[in-house]
C-alpha atoms as a PDB file:
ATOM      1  CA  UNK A   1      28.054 -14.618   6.848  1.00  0.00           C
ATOM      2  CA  UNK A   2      24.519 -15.610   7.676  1.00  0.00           C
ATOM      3  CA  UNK A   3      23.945 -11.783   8.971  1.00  0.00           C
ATOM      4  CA  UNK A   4      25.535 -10.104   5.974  1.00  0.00           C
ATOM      5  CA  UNK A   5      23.276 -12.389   3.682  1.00  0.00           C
ATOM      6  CA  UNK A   6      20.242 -11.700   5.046  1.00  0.00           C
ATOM      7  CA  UNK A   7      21.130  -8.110   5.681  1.00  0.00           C
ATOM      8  CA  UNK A   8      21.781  -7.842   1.557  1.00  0.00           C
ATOM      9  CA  UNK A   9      18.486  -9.404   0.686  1.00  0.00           C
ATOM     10  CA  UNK A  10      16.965  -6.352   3.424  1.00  0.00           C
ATOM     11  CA  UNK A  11      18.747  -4.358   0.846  1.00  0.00           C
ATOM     12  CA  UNK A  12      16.826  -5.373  -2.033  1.00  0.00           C
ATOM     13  CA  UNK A  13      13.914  -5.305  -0.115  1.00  0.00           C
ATOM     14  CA  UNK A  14      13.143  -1.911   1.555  1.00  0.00           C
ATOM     15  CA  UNK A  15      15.024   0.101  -1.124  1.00  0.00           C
ATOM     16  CA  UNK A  16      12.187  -0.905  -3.454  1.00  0.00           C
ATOM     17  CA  UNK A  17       9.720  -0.903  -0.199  1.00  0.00           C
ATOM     18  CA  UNK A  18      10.335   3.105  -0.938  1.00  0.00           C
ATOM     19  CA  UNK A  19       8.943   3.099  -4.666  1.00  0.00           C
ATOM     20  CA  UNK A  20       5.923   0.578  -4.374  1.00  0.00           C
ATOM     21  CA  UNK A  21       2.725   1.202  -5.364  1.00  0.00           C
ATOM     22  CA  UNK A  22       0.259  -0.133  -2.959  1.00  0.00           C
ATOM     23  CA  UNK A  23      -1.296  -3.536  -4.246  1.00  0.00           C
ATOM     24  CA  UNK A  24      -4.526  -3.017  -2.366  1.00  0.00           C
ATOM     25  CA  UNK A  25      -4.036  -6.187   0.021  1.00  0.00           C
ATOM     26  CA  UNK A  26      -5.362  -5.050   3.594  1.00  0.00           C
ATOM     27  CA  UNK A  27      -2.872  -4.524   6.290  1.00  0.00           C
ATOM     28  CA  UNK A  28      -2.799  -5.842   9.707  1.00  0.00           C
ATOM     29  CA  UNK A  29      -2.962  -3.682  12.814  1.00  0.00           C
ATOM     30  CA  UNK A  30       0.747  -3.513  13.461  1.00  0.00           C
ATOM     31  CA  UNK A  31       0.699  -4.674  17.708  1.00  0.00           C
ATOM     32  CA  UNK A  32       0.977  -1.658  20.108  1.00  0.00           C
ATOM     33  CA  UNK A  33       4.274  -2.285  21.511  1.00  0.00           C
ATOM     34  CA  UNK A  34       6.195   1.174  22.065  1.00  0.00           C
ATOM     35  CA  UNK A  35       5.918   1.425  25.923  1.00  0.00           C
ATOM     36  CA  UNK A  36       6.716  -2.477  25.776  1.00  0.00           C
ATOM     37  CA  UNK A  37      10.739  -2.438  26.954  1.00  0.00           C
ATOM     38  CA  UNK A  38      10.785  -6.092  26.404  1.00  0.00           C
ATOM     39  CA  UNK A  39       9.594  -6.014  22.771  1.00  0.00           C
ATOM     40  CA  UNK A  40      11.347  -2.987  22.010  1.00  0.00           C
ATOM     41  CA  UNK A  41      14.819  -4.859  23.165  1.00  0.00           C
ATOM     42  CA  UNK A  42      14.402  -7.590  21.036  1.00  0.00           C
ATOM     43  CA  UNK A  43      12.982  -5.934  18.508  1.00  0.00           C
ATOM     44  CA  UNK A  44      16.272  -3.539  18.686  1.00  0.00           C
ATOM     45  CA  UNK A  45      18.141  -7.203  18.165  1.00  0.00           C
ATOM     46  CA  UNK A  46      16.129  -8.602  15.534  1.00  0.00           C
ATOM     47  CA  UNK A  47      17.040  -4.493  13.709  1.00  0.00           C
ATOM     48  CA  UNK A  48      20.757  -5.386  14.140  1.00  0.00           C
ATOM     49  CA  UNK A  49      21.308  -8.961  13.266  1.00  0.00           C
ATOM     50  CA  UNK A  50      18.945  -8.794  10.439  1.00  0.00           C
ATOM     51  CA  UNK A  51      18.549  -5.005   9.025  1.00  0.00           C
ATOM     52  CA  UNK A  52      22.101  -3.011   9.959  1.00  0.00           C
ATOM     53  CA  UNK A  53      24.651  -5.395   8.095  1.00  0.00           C
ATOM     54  CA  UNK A  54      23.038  -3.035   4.976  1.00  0.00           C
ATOM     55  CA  UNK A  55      20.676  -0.084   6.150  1.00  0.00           C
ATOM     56  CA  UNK A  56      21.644   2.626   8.359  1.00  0.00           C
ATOM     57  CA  UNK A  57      19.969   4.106  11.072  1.00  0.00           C
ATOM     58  CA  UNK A  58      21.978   7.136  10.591  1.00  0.00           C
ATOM     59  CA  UNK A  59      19.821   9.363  13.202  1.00  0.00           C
ATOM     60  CA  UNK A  60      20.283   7.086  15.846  1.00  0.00           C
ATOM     61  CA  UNK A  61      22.599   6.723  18.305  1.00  0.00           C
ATOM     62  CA  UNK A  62      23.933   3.510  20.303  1.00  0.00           C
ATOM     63  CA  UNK A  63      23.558   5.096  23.501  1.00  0.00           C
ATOM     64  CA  UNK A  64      20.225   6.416  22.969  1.00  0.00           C
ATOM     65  CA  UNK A  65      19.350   2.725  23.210  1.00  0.00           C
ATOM     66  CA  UNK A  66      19.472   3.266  27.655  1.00  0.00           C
ATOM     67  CA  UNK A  67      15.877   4.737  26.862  1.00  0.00           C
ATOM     68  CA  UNK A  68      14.849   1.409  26.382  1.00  0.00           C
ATOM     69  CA  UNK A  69      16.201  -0.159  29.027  1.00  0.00           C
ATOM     70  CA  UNK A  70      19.718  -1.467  27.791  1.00  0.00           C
ATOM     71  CA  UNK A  71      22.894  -0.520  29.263  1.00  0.00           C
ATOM     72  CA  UNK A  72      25.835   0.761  28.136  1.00  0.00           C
ATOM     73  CA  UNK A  73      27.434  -2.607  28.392  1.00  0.00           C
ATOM     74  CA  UNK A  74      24.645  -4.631  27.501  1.00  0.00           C
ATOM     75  CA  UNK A  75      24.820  -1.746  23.723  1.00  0.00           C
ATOM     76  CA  UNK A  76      28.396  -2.625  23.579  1.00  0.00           C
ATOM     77  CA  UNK A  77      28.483  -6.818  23.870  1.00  0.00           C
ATOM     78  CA  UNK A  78      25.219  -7.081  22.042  1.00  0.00           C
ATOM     79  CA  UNK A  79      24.256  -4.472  19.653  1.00  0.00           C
ATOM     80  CA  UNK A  80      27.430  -2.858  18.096  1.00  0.00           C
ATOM     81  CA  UNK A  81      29.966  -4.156  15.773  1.00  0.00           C
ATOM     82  CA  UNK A  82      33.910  -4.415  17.137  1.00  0.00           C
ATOM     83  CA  UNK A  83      34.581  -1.182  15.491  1.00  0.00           C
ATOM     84  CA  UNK A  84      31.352   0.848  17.071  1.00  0.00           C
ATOM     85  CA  UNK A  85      31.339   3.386  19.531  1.00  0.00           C
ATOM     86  CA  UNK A  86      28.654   3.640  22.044  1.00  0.00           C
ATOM     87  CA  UNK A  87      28.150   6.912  20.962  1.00  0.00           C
ATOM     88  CA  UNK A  88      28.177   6.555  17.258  1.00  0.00           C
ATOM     89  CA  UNK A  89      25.287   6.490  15.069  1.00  0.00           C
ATOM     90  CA  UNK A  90      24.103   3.180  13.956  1.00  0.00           C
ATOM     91  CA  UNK A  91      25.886   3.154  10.444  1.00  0.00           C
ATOM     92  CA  UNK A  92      25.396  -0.229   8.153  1.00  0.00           C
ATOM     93  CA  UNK A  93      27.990  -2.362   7.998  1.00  0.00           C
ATOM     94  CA  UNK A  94      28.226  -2.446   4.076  1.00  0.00           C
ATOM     95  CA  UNK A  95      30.567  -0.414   2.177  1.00  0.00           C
ATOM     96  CA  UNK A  96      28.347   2.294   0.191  1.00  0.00           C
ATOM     97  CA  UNK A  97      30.729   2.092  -3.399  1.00  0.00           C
ATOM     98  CA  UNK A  98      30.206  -2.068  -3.141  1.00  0.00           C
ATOM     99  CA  UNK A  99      26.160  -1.495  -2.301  1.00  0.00           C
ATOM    100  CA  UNK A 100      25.936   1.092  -5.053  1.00  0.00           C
ATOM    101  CA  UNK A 101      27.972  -1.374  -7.155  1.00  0.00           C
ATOM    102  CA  UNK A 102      25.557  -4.500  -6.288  1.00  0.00           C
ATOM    103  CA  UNK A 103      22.221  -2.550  -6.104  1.00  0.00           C
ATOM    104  CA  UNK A 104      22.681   0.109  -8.221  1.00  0.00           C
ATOM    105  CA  UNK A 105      21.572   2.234  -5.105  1.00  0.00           C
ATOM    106  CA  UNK A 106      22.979   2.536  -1.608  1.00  0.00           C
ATOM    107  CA  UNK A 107      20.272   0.806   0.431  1.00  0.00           C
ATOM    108  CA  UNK A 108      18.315   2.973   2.288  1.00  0.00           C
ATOM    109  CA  UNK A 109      18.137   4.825   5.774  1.00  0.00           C
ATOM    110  CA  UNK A 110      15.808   3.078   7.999  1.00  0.00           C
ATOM    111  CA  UNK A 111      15.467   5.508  10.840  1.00  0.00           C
ATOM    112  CA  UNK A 112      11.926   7.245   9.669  1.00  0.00           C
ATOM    113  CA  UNK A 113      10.524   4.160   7.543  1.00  0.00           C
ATOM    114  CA  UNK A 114       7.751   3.619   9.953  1.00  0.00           C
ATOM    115  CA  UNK A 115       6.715   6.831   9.215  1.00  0.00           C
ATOM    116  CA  UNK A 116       7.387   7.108   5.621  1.00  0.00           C
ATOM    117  CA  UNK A 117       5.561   4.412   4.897  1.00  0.00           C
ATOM    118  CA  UNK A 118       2.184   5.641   6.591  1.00  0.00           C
ATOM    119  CA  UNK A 119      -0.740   5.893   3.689  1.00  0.00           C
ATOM    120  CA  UNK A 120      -5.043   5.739   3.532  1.00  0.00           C
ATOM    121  CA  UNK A 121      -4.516   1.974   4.330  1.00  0.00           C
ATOM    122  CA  UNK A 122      -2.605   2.168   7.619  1.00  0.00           C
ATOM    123  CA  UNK A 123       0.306   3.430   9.152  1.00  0.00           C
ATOM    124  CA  UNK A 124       3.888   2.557   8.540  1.00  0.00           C
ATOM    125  CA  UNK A 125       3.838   0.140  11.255  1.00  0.00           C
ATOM    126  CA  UNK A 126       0.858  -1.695   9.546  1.00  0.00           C
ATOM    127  CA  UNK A 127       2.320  -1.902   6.436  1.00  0.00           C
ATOM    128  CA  UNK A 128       5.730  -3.451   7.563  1.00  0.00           C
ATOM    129  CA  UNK A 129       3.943  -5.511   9.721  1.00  0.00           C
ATOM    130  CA  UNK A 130       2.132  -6.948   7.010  1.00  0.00           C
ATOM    131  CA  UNK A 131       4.894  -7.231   4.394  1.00  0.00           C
ATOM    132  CA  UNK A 132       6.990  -9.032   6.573  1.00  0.00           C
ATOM    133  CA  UNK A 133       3.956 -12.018   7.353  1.00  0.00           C
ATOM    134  CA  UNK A 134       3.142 -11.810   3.502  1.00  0.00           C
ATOM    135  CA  UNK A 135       5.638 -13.521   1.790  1.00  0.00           C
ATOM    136  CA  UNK A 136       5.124 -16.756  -0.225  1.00  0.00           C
ATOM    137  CA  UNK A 137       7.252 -19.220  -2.287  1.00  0.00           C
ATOM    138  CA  UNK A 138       7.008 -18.393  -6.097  1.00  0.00           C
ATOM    139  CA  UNK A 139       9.280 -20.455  -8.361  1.00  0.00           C
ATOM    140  CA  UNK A 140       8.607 -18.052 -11.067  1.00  0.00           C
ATOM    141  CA  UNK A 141      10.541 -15.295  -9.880  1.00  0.00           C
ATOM    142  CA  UNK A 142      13.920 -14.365  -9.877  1.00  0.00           C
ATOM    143  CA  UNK A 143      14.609 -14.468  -6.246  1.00  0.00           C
ATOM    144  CA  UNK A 144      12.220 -17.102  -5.624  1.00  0.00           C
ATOM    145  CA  UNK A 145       9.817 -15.135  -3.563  1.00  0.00           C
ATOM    146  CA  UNK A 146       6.799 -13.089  -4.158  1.00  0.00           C
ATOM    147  CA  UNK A 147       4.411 -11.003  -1.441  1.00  0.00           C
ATOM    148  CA  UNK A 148       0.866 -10.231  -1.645  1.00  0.00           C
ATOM    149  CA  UNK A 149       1.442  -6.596   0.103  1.00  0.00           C
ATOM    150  CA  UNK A 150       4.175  -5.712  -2.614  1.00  0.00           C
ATOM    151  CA  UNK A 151       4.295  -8.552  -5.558  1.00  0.00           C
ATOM    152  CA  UNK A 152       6.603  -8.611  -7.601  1.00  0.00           C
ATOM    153  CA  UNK A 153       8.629  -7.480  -4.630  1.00  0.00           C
ATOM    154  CA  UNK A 154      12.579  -7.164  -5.220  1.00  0.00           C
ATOM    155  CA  UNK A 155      13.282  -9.066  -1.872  1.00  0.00           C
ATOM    156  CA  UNK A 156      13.928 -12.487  -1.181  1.00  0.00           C
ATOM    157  CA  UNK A 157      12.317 -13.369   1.887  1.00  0.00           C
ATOM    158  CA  UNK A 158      14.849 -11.654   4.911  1.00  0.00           C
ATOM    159  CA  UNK A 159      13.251 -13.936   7.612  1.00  0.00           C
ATOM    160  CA  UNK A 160      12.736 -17.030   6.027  1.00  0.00           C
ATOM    161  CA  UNK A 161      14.662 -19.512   7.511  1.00  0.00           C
ATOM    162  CA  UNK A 162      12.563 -18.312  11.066  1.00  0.00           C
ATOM    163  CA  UNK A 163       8.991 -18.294   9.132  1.00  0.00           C
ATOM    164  CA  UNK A 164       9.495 -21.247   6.810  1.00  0.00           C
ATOM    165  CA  UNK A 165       7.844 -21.501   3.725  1.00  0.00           C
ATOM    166  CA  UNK A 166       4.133 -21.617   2.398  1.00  0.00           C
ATOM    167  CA  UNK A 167       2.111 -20.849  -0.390  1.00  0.00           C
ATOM    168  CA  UNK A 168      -0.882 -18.580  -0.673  1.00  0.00           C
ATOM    169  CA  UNK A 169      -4.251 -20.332  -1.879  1.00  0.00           C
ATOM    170  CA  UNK A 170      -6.346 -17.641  -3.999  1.00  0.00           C
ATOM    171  CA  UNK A 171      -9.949 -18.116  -5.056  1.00  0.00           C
ATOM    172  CA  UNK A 172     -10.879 -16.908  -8.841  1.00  0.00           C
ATOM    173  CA  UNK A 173     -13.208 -14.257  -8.900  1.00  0.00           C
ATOM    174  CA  UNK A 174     -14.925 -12.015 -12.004  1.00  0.00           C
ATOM    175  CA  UNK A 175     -14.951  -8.520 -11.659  1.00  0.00           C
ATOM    176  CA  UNK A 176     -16.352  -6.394 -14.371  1.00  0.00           C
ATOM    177  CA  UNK A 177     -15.833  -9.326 -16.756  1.00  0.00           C
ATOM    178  CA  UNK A 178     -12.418 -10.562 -16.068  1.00  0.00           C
ATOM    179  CA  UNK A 179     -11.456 -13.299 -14.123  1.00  0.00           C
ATOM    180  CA  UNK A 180      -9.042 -12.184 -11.089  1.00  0.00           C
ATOM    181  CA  UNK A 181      -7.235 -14.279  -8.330  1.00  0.00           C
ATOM    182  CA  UNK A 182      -8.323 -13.482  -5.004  1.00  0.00           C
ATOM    183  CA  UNK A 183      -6.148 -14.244  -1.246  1.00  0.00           C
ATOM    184  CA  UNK A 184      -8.168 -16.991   0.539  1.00  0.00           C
ATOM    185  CA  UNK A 185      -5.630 -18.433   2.717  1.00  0.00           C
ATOM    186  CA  UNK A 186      -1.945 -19.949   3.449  1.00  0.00           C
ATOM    187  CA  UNK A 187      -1.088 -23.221   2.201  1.00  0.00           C
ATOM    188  CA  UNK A 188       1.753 -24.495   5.109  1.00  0.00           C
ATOM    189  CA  UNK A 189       5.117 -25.784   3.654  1.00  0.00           C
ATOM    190  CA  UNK A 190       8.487 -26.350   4.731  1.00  0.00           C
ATOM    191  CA  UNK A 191       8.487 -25.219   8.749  1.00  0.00           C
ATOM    192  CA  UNK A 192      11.451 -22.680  10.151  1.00  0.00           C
ATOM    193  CA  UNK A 193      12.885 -22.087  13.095  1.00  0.00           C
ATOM    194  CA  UNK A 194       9.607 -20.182  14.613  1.00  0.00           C
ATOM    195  CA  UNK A 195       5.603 -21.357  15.158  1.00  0.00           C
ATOM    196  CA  UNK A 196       3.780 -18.708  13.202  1.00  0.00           C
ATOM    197  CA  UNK A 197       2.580 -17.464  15.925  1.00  0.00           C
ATOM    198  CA  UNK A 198       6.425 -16.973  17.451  1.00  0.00           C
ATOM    199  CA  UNK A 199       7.345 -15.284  14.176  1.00  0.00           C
ATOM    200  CA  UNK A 200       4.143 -12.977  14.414  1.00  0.00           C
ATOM    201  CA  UNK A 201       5.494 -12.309  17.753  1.00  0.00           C
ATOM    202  CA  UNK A 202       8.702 -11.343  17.057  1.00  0.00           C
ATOM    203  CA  UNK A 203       8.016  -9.340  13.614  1.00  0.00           C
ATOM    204  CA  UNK A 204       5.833  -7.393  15.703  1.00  0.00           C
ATOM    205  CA  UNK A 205       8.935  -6.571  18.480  1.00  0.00           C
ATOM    206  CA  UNK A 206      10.602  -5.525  15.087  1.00  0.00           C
ATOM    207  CA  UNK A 207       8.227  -2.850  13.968  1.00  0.00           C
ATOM    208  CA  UNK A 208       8.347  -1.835  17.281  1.00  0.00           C
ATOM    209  CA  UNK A 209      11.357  -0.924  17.713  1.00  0.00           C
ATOM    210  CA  UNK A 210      11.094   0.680  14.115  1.00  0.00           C
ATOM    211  CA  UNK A 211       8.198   2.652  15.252  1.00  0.00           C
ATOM    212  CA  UNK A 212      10.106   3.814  18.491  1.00  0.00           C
ATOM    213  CA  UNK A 213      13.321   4.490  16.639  1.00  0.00           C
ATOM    214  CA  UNK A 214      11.522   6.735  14.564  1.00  0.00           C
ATOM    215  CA  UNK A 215      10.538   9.245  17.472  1.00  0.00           C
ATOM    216  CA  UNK A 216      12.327   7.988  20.397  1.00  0.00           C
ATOM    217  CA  UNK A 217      10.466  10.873  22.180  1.00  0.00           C
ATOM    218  CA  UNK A 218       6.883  10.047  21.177  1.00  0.00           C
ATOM    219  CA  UNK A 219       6.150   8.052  24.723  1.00  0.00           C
ATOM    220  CA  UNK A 220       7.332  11.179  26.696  1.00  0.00           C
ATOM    221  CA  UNK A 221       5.369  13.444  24.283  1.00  0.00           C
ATOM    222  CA  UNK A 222       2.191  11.719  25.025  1.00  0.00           C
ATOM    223  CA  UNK A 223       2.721  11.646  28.878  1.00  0.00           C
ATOM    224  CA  UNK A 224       3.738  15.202  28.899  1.00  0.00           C
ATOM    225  CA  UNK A 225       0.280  15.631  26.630  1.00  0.00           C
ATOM    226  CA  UNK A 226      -1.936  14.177  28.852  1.00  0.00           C
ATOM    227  CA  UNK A 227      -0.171  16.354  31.672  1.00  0.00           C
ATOM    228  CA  UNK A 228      -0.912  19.207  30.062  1.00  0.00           C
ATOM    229  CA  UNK A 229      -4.438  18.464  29.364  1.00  0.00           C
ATOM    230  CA  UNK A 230      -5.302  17.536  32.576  1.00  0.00           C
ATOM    231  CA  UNK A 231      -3.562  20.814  34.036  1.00  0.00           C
ATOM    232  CA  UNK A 232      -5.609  22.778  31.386  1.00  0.00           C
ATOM    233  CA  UNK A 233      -8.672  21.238  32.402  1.00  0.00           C
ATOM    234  CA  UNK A 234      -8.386  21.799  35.933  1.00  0.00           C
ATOM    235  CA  UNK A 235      -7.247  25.458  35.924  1.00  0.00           C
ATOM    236  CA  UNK A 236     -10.302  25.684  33.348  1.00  0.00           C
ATOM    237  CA  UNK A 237     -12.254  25.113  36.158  1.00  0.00           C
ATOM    238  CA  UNK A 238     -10.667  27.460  38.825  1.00  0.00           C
ATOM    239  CA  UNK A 239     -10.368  30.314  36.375  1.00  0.00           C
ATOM    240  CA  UNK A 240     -14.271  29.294  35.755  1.00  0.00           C
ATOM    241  CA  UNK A 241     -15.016  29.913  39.590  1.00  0.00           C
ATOM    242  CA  UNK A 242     -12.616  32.998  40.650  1.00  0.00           C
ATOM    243  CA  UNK A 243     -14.629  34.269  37.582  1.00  0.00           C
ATOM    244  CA  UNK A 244     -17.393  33.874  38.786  1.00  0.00           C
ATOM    245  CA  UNK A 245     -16.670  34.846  41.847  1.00  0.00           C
ATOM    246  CA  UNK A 246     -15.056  38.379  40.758  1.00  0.00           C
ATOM    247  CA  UNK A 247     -18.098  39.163  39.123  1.00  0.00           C
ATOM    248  CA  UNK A 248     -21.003  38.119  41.514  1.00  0.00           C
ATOM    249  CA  UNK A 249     -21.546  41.303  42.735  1.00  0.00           C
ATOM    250  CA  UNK A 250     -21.837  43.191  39.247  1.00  0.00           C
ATOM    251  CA  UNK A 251     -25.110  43.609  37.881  1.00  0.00           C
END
């Protein structure tokens, strides 16, 4: 129950995640954590337990989960739902006609959102990196829950009971004769499950594995790359000297 409800309030989330207009908070540098197979497996259990019960992942397969270091059996126990094959695509558990019902809108795919989310400010990675650290309690709204990245956000809080609860402390500024409400910093509230510097940890493991799952093949395409460039530049250099030498006699 605890996974469905949390995977419902995803819903709310991301869906309107696709249609925000950036607030003009800065992001955080999302953590480089692709080649990490540590982060990247939790990260891939965080997506599951917290994210499938209502997104899909509809490019992605179960089994293409051995790339980061999980096997078959590992996929099977941990990561799939009793009615999953481990070569099915990683479909959300929610009925579409009941999401469309409850949402007005099937929640969406998650597969590229670290990519689709990728603007002047940062990349996707950044931003959902951010969002996820930026929520704060805010009795005013329906859900309860506001965030400085996206406010008026749609979302309760997905991760709440492992961050806690705080409060954001802004400063009053005037700017061109108005008086606006600057971010200073977090007032603490009611703890969760995680330090802050555990949930940092762990949000970061989650865009991650978002980041990976949206080009599985980017790690290989950048060691392939640097093959390549390497190759280039050394043959640069032997067609440079047989070049040379071919023409040393010609005047």
């Amino acid at each position: 129950m605890k996974k469905m409800f949390l995977g419902l309030m995803l819903a709310f989330g991301l869906s309107g995640v696709a249609m925000a207009a950036g607030s003009g908070f800065p992001l955080d540098k999302a953590p480089a954590r692709t080649n990490d197979m540590a982060a990247l497996q939790n990260g891939a259990k965080l997506f599951v337990n917290y994210c499938l019960s209502c997104h899909s992942a509809s490019f992605m397969r179960y089994n293409r989960l051995r790339d980061i270091g999980l096997t078959d059996k590992q996929i099977a126990e941990n990561l799939t739902f009793t009615t999953d094959k481990i070569g099915d695509t990683m479909k959300a558990a929610i009925d579409p006609k009941q999401a469309k019902a409850w949402f007005g809108a099937n929640p969406p795919d998650l597969t590229l959102v670290a990519r689709s989310r990728s603007s002047g400010a940062g990349t996707g990675a950044d931003y959902i990196y951010t969002l996820l650290r930026s929520y704060y309690r805010d009795e005013t709204k329906p859900t309860g829950w506001n965030n400085l990245v996206f406010p008026n956000i749609g979302m309760p809080h997905p991760l709440w009971e492992l961050q806690g609860e705080r409060k954001p402390v802004f400063e009053k500024h005037e700017s061109h004769g108005q008086q606006v409400e600057l971010f200073k910093s977090w007032e603490p509230g009611k703890a969760g499950t995680m330090s802050q510097e555990q949930y940092d940890q762990n949000v970061g493991d989650l865009v991650a594995y978002l980041q990976w799952m949206a080009e599985p093949a980017q790690n290989s395409r950048v060691r392939i790359g640097v093959w390549v460039l390497l190759f280039l530049a050394a043959f640069t250099i032997v067609a440079w000297r047989l070049n040379a030498s071919f023409w040393k006699d010609v005047k």
